[in-house]
Protein backbone atom coordinates (compact mmCIF):
# COMPACT_ATOMS: atom_id res chain seq x y z
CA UNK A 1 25.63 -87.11 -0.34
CA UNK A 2 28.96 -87.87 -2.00
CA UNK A 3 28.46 -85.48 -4.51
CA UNK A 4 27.33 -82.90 -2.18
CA UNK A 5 30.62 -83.09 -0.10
CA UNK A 6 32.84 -83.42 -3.69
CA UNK A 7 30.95 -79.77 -4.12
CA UNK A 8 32.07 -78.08 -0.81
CA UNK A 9 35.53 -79.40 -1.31
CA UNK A 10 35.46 -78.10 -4.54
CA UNK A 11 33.85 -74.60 -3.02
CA UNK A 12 36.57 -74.77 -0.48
CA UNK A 13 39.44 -74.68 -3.40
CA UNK A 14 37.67 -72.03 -5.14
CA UNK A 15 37.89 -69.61 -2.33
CA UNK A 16 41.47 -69.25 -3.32
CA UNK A 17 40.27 -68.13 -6.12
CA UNK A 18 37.94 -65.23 -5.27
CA UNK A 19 39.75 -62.48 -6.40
CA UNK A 20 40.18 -63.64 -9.80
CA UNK A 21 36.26 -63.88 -10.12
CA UNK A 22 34.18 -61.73 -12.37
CA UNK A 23 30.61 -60.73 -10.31
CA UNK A 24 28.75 -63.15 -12.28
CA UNK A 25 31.16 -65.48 -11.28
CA UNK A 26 30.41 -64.95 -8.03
CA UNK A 27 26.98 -64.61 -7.78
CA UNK A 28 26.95 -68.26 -9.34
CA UNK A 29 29.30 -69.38 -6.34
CA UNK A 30 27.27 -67.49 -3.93
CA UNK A 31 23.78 -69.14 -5.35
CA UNK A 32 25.58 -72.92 -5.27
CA UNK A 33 27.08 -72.64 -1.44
CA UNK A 34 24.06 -71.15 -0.33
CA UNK A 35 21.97 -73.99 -2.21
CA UNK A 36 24.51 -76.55 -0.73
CA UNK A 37 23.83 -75.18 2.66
CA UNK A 38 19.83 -75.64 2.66
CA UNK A 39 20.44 -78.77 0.74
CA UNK A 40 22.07 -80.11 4.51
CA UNK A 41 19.55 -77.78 6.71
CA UNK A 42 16.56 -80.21 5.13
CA UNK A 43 18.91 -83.34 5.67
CA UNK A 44 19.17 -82.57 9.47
CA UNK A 45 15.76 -81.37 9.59
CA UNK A 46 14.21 -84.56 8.33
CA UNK A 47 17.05 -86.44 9.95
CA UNK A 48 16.06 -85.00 13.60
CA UNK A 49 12.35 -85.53 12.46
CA UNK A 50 12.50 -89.07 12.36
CA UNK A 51 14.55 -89.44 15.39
CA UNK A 52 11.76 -87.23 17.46
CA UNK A 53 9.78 -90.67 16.70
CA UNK A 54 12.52 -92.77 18.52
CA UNK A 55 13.99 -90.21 21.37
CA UNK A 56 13.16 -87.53 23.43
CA UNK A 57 13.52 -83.83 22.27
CA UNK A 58 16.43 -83.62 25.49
CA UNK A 59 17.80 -86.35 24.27
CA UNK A 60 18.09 -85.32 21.09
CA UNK A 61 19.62 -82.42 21.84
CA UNK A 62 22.31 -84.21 24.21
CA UNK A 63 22.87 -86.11 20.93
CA UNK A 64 23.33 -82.79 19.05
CA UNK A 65 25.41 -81.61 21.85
CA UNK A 66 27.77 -84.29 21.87
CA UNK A 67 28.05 -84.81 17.97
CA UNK A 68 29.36 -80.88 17.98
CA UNK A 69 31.94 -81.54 20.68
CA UNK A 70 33.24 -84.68 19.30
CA UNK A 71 33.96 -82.90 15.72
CA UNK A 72 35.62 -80.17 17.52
CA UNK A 73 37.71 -82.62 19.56
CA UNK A 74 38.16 -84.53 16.54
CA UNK A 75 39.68 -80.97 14.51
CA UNK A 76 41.64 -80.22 17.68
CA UNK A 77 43.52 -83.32 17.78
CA UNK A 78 43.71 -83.04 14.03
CA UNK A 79 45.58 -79.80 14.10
CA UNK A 80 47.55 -80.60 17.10
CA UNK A 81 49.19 -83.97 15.37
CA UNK A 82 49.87 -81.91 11.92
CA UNK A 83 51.62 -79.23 14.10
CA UNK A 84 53.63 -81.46 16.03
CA UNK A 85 52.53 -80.25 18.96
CA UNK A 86 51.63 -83.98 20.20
CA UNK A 87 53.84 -85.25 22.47
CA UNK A 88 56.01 -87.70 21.58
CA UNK A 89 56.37 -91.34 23.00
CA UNK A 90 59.84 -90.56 24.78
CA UNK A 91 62.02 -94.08 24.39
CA UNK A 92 62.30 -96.24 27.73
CA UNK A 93 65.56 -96.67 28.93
CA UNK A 94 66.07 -99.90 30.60
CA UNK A 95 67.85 -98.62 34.14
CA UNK A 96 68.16 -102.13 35.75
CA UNK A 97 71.41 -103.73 35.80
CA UNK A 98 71.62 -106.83 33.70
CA UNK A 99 71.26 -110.26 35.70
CA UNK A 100 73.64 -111.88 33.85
CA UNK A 101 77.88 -111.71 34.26
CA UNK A 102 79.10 -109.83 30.90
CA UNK A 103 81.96 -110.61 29.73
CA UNK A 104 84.26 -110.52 26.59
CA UNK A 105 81.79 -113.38 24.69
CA UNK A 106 78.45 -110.90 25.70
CA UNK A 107 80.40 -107.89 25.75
CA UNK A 108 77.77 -106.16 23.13
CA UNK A 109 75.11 -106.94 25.91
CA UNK A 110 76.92 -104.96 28.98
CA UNK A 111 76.46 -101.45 27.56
């Protein structure tokens, strides 16, 4: 499975890339990422297989349902943080007075 995702990060660079290919090229690209796609259509296939032994087809869909929307969540909040849109923690300002006298000794305390 390693290998598998070392090969779509590796298809992911070459799509920079595409212009620059000759059609053989291509085709070759074309025939891997379409290979690499089947490979993980018979992974979930035999993956949702065995689980139709231990759960119940709704169920398995919930489970489907809910693994999509916590990648997307998980992308969202992804992008968000790398845009800076994320709010920042804002600093708390302590507003209370101080319960002790200052004077010129604690002077750097009284601010």
């Amino acid at each position: 499975m390693l290998e598998k995702n070392k090969e779509q990060l590796q298809n992911l660079e070459d799509r920079e890339n595409i212009d620059a290919l000759t059609e053989t090229e291509a085709k070759a690209h074309l025939e891997r990422l379409i290979a690499s796609e089947l490979a993980r259509q018979q992974l979930d296939k035999k993956y949702y297989t065995a689980l139709r032994d231990v759960l119940s087809a709704k169920k398995i869909l919930k489970l489907m349902e809910a693994d999509r929307s916590f990648r997307r969540k998980l992308i969202e909040e992804f992008k968000e943080r790398h845009r800076g849109e994320r709010p920042r923690k804002t600093k708390i300002v302590n507003t209370k007075k101080p319960h002790y006298k200052c004077n010129e000794a604690f002077s750097f305390l009284c601010l």
